[in-house]
N, C-alpha and C. Protein backbone atom coordinates (compact mmCIF):
# COMPACT_ATOMS: atom_id res chain seq x y z
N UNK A 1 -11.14 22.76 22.67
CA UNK A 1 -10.10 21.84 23.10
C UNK A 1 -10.16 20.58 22.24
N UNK A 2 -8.88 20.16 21.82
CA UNK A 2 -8.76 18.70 20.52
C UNK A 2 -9.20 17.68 21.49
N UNK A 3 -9.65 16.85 21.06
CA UNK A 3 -9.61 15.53 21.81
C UNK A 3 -8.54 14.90 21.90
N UNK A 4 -8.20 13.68 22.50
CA UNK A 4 -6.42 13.52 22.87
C UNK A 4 -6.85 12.35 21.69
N UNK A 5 -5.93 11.80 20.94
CA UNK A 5 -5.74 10.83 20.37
C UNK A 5 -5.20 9.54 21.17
N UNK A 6 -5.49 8.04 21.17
CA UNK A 6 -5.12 7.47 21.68
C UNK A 6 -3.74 6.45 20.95
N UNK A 7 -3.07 6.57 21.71
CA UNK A 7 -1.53 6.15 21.09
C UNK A 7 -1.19 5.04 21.47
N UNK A 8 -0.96 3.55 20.85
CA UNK A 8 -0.29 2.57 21.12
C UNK A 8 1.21 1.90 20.39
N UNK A 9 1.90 1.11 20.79
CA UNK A 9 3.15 1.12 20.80
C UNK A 9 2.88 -0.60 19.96
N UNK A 10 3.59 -0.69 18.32
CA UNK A 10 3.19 -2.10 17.92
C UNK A 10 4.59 -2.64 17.94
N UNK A 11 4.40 -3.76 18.24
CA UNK A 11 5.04 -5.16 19.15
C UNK A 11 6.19 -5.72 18.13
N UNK A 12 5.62 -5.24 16.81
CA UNK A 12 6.90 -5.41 15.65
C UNK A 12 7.77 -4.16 15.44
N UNK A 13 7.33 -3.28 15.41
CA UNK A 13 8.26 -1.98 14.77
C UNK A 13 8.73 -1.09 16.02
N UNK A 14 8.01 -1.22 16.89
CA UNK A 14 8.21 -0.70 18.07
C UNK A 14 7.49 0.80 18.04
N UNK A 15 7.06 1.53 17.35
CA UNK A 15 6.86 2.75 16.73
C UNK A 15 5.45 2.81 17.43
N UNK A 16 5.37 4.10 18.29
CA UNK A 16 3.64 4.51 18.19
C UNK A 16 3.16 5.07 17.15
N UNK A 17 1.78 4.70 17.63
CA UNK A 17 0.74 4.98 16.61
C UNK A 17 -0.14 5.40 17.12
N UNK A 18 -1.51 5.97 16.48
CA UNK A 18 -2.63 6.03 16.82
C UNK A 18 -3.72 4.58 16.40
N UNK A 19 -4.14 4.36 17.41
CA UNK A 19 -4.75 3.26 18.61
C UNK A 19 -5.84 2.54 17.12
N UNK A 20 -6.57 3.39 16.23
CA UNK A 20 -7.34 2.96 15.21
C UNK A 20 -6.38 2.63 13.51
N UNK A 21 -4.95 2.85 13.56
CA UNK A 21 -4.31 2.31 12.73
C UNK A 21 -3.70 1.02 12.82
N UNK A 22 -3.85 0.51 13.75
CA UNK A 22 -2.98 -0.62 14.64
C UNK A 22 -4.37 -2.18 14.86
N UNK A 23 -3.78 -3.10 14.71
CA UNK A 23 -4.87 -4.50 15.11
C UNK A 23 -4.45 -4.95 16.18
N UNK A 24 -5.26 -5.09 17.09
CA UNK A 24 -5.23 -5.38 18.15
C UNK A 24 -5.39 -6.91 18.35
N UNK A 25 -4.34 -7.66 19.03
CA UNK A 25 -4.25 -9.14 19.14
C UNK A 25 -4.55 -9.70 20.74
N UNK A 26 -5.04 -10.62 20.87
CA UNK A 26 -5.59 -10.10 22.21
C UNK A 26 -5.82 -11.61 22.67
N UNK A 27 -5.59 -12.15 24.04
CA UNK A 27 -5.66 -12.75 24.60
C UNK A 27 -7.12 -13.33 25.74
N UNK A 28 -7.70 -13.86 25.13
CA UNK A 28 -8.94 -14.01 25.76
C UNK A 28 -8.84 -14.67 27.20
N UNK A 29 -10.28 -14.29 27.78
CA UNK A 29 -9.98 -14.95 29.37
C UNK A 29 -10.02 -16.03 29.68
N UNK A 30 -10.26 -17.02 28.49
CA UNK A 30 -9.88 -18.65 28.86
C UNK A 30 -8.77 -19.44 27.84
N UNK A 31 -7.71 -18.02 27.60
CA UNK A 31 -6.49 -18.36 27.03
C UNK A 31 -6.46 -18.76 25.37
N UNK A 32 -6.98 -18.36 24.71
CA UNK A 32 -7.31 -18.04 23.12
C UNK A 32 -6.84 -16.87 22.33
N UNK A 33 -5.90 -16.82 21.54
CA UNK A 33 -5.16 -16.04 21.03
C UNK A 33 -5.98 -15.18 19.61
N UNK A 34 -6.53 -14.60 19.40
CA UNK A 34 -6.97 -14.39 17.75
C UNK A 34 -6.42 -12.61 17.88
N UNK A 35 -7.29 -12.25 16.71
CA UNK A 35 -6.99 -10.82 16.72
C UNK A 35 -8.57 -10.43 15.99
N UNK A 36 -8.64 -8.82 17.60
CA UNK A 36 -9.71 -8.24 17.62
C UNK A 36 -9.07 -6.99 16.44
N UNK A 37 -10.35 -7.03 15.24
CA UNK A 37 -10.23 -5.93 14.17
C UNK A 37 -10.86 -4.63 15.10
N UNK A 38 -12.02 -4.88 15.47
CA UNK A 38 -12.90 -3.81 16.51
C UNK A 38 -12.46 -3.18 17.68
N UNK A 39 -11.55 -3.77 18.35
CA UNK A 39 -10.83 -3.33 19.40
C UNK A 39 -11.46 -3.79 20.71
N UNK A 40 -12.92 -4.41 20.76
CA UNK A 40 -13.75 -4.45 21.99
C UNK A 40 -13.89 -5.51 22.63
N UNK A 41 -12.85 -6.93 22.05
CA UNK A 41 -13.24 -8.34 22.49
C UNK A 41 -12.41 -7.87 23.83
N UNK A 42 -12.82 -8.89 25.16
CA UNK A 42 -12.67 -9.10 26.55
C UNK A 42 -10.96 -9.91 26.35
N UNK A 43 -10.06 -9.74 27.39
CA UNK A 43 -8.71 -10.02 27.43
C UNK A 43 -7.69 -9.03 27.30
N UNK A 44 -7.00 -9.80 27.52
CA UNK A 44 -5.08 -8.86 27.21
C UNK A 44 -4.80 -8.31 25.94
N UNK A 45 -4.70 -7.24 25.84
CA UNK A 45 -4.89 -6.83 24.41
C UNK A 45 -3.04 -6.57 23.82
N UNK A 46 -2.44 -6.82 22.52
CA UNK A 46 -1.52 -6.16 22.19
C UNK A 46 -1.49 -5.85 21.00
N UNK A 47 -0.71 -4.68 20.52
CA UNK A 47 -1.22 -4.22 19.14
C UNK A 47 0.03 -4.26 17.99
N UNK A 48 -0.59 -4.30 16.46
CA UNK A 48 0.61 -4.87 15.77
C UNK A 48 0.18 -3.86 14.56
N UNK A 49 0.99 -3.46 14.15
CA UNK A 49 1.05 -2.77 12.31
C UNK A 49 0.15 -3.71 11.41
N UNK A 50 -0.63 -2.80 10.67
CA UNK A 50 -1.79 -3.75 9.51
C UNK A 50 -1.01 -4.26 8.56
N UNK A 51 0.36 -4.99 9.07
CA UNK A 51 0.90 -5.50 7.69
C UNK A 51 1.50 -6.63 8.04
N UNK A 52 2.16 -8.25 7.73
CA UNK A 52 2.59 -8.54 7.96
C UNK A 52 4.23 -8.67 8.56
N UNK A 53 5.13 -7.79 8.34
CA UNK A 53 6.06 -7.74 8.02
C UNK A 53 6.13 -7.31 9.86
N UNK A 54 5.48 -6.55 10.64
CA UNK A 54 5.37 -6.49 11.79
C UNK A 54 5.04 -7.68 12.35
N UNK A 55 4.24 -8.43 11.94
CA UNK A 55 4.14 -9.81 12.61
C UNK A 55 5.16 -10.66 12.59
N UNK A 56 5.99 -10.42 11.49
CA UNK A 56 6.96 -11.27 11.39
C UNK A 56 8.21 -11.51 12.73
N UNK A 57 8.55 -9.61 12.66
CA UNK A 57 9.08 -9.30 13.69
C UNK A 57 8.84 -9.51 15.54
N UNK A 58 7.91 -9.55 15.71
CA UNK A 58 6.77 -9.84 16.92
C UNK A 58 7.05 -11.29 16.64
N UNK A 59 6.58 -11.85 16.16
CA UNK A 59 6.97 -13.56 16.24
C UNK A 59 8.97 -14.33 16.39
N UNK A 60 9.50 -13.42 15.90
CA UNK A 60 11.29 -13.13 16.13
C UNK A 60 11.56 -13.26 17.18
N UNK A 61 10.94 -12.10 17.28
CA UNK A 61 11.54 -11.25 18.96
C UNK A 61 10.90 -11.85 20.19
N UNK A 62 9.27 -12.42 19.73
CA UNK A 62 8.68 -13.13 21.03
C UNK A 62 8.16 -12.18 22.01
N UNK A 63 7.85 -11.08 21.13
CA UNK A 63 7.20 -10.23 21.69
C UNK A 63 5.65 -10.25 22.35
N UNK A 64 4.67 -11.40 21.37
CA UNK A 64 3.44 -11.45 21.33
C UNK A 64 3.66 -12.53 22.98
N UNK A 65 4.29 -13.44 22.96
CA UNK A 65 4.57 -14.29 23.91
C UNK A 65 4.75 -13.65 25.27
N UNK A 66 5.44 -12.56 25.14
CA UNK A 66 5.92 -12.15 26.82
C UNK A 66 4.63 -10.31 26.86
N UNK A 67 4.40 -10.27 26.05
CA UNK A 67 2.96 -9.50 26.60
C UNK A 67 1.74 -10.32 26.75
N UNK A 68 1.49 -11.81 26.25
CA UNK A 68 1.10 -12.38 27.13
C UNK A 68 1.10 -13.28 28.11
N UNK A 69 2.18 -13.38 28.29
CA UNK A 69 3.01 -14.08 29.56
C UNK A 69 2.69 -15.44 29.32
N UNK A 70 2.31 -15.82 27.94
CA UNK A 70 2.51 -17.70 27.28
C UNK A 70 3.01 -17.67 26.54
N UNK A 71 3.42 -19.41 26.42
CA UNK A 71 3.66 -19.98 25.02
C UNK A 71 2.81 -19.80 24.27
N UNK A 72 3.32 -19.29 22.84
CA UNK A 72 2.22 -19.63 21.36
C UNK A 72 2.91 -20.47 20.37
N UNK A 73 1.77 -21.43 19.80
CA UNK A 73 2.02 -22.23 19.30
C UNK A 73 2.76 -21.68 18.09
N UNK A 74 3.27 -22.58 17.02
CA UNK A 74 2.88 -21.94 15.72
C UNK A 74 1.70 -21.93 14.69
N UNK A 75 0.82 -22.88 15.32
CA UNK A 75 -0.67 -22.59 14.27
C UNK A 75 -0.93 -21.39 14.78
N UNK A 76 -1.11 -20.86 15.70
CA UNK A 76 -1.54 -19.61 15.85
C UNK A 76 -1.02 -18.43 15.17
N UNK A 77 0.20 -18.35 15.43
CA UNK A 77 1.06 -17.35 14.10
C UNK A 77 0.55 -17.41 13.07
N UNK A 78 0.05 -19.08 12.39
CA UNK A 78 -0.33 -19.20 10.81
C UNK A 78 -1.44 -18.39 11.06
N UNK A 79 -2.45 -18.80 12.37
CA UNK A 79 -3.93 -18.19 11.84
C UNK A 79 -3.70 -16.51 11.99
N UNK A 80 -2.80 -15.92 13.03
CA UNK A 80 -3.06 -14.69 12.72
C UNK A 80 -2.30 -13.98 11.59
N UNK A 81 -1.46 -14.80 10.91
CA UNK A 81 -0.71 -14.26 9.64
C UNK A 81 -2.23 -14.41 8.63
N UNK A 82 -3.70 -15.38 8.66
CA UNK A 82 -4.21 -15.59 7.76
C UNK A 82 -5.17 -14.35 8.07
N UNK A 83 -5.47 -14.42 8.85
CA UNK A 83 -6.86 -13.22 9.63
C UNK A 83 -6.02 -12.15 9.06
N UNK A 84 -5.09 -11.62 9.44
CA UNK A 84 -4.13 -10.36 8.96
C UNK A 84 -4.15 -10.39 7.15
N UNK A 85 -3.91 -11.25 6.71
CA UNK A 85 -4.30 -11.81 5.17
C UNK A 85 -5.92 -11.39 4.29
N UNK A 86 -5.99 -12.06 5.29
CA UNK A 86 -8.03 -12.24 4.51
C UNK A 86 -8.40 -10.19 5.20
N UNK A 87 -8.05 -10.14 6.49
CA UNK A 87 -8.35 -8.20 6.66
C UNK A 87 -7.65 -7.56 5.45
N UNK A 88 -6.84 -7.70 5.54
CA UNK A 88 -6.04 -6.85 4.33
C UNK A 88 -6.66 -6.52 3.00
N UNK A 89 -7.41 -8.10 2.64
CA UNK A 89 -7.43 -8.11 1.31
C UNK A 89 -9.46 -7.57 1.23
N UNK A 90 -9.72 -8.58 1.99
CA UNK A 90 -11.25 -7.57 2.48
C UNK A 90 -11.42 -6.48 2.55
């Protein structure tokens, strides 16, 4: 019997995926926005395409905002456009 693959849905393209192609952005429990590469930090998790061009969209649409039911600033966009940047190129 296969193992099931785990499938998540990213916040820019709308498109599933499998759960280890996708970065997981995630909302910590005393309200801190970054993005988990590992998948295992504590909080609200939502997941985005390893590219910018999905973030872009997710920041549009205000998608990242209403899966976690806050306002985000825009430094935060910058830092996770940079973390998404510096992963990429790492």
């Amino acid at each position: 019997m296969q193992k099931k693959i785990p499938m998540r849905q990213c916040l820019g393209c709308r498109e599933m995926k499998e759960k280890r192609e996708l970065i997981r952005a995630v909302r910590s429990p005393d309200g801190v926005i970054s993005l988990d590469f590992r998948g295992k930090a504590p909080g609200r998790g939502a997941y985005l395409c390893r590219n910018a061009a999905c973030l872009k969209k997710a920041v549009k649409s205000k998608a990242l905002e209403r899966a976690f039911s806050a306002q985000i600033p825009a430094e935060v966009y910058e830092r996770l456009e940079r973390e998404m940047e510096a992963e990429h190129e790492g």
